[in-house]
Protein backbone atom coordinates (compact mmCIF):
# COMPACT_ATOMS: atom_id res chain seq x y z
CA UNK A 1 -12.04 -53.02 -7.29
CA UNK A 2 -8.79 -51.05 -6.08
CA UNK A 3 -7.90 -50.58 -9.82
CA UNK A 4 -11.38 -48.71 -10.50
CA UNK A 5 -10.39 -46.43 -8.18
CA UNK A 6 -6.67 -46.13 -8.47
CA UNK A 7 -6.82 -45.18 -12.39
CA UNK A 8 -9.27 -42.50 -12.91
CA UNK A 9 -7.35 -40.62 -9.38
CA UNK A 10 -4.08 -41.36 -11.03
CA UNK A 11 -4.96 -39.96 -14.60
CA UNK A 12 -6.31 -36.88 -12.77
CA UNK A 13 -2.70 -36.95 -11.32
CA UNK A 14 -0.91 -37.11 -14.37
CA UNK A 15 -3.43 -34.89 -16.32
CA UNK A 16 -2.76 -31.69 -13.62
CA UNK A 17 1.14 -32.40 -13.66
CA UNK A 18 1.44 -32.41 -17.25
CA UNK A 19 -0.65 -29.53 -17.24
CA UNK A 20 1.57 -27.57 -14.65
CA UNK A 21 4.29 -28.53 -16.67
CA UNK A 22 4.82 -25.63 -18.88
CA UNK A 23 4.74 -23.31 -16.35
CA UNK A 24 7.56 -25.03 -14.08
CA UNK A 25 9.48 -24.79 -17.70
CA UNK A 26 8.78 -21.06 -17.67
CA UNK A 27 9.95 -20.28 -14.20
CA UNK A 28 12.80 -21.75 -14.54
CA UNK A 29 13.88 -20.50 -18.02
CA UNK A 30 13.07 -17.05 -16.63
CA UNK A 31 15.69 -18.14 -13.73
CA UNK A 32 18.19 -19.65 -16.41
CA UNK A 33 18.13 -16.73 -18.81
CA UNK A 34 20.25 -14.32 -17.54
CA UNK A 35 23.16 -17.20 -16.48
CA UNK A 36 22.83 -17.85 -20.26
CA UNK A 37 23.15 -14.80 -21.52
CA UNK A 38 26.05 -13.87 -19.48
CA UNK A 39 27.93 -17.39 -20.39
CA UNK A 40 27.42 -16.62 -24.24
CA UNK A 41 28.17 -12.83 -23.77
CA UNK A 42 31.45 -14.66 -21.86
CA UNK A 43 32.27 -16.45 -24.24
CA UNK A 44 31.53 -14.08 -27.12
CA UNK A 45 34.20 -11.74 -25.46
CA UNK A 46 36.56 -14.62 -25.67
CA UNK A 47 36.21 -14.77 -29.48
CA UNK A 48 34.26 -17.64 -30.13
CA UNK A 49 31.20 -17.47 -33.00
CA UNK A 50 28.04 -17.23 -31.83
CA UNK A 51 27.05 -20.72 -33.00
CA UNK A 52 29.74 -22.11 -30.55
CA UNK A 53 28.82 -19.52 -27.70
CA UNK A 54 25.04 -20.38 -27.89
CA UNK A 55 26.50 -24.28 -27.47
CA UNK A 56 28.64 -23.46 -24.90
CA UNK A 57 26.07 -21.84 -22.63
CA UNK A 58 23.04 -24.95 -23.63
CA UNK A 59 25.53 -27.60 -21.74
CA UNK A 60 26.68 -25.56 -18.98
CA UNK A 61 22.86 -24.34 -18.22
CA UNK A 62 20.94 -27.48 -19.48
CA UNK A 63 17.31 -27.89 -19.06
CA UNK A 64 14.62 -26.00 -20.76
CA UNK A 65 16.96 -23.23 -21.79
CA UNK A 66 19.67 -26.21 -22.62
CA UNK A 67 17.31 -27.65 -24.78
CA UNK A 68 16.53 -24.41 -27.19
CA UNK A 69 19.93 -23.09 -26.82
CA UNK A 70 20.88 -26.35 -28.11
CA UNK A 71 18.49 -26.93 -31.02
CA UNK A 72 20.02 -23.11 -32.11
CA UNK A 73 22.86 -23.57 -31.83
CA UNK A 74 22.55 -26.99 -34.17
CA UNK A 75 21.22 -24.74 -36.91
CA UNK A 76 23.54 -22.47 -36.80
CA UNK A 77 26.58 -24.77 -37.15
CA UNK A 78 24.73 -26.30 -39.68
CA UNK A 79 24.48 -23.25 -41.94
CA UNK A 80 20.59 -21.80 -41.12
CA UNK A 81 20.04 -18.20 -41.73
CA UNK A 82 20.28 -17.11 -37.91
CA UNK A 83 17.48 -14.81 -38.12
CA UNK A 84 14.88 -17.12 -38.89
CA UNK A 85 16.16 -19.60 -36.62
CA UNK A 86 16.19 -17.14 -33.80
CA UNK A 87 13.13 -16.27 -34.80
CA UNK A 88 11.46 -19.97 -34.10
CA UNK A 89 11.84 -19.39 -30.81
CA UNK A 90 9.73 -16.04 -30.25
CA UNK A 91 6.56 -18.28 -29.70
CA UNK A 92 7.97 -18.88 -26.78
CA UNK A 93 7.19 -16.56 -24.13
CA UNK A 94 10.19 -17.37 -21.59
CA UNK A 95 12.62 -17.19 -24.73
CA UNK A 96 11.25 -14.61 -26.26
CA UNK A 97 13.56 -11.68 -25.16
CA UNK A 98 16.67 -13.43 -26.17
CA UNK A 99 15.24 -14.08 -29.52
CA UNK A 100 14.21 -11.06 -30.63
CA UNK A 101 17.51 -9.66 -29.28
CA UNK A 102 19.28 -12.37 -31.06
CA UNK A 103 17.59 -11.78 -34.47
CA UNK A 104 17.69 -7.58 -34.13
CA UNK A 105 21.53 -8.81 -33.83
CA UNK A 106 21.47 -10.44 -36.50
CA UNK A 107 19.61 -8.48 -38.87
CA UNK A 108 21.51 -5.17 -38.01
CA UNK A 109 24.78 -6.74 -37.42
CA UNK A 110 25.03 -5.18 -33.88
CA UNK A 111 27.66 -6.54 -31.42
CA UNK A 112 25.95 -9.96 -29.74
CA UNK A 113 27.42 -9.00 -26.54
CA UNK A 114 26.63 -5.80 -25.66
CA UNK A 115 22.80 -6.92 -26.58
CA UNK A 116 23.52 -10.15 -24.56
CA UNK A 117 24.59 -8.18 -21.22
CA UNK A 118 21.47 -6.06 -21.32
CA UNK A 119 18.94 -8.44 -21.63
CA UNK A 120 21.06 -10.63 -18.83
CA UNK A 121 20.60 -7.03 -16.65
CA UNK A 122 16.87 -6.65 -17.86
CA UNK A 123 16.19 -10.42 -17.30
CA UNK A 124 17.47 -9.88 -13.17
CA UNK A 125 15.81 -6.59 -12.74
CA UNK A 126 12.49 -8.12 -14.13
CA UNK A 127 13.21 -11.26 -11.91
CA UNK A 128 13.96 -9.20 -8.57
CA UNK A 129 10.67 -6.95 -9.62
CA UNK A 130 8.61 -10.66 -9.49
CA UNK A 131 10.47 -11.94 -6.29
CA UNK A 132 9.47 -8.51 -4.29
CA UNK A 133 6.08 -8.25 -5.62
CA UNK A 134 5.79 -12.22 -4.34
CA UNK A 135 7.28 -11.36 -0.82
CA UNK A 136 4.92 -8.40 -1.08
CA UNK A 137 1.71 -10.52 -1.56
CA UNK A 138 2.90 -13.51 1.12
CA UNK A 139 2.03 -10.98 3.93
CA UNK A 140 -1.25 -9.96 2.49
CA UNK A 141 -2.39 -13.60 1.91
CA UNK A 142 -1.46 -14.20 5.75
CA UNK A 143 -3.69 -11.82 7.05
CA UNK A 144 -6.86 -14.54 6.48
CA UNK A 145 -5.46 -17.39 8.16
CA UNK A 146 -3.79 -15.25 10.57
CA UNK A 147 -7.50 -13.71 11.65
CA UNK A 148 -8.66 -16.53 11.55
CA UNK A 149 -7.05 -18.24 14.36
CA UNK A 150 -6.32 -15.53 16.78
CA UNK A 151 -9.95 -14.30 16.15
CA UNK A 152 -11.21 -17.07 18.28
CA UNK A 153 -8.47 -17.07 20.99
CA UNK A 154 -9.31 -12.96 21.37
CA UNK A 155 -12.57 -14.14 21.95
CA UNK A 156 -12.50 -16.84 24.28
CA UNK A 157 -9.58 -15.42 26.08
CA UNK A 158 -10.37 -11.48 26.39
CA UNK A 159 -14.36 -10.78 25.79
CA UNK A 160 -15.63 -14.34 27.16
CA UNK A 161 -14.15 -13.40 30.66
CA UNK A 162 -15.15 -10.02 30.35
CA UNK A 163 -18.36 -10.43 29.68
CA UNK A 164 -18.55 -13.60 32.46
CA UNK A 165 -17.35 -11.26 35.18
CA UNK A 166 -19.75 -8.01 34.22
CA UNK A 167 -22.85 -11.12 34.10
CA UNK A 168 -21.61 -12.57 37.76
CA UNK A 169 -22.08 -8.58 39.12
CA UNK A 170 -24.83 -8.18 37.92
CA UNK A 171 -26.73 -11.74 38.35
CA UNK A 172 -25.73 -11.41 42.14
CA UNK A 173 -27.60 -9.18 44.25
């Protein structure tokens, strides 16, 4: 009998986590990003390929990021045109800056690093942007709650009394 209950509440479970998923992946890629950037652009001032930088900068960050980084930076060593291979990774929205900086690199032959640093600087800017914009909103959203409870104290404690004492004057003659 527990089991009838237990599995269709624990699929729900699983079914909303897997389905947050994606979006815990894009906060924190969004987080990563500009640590990543800055590692490669690091690394690329050091002299090392791009290939090797991109590898460099998917162990030290790991996760999500880790994981594409990673997967590039296979190809690459492996011989793939880098465009294209950049490229694969513009369907993703939390990537998709450094990709299509990556592959405008690559198809003009700009320096990596200089392209690196700004998206690393546009990356933080964007990411301070969210983070006021979400300290912004907290105080908004804590007006409700915030009414709601000292709504009923006001009244009880200020208007009740009030209004008891102006009833007592005038109920007794």
């Amino acid at each position: 009998m527990a089991g009838i209950l237990i599995t269709p509440a624990t699929a729900l479970f699983l079914h909303k986590r897997a389905l947050q998923q994606p979006h815990l992946d894009h906060r924190r890629i969004a987080a990563d990003l500009p640590f990543a950037a800055d590692l490669m652009t690091a690394c690329l001032h050091a002299g090392r390929p791009v290939s090797a930088a991109t590898e460099i900068a998917a162990h030290a960050i790991g996760g999500p990021v880790g994981e594409r980084l990673a997967w590039v930076s296979t190809q690459l060593r492996l011989g793939a045109d880098p465009d294209p291979t950049w490229a694969s990774l513009a369907k993703d929205p939390a990537m998709g800056q450094l990709s299509r900086a990556m592959s405008r690199a690559a198809q003009s032959g700009a320096p990596v690093a200089d392209v690196l640093k700004r998206l690393a600087d546009d990356a933080r800017e964007s990411s301070g942007a969210a983070s006021v914009a979400a300290a912004r909103s907290v105080g908004v959203k804590a007006v409700a709650p915030l009414g709601l409870c000292f709504l009923p104290a006001f009244v009880l404690l200020g208007i009740i009394p009030v209004i008891a004492g102006l009833a007592s004057t005038f109920a007794m003659p």
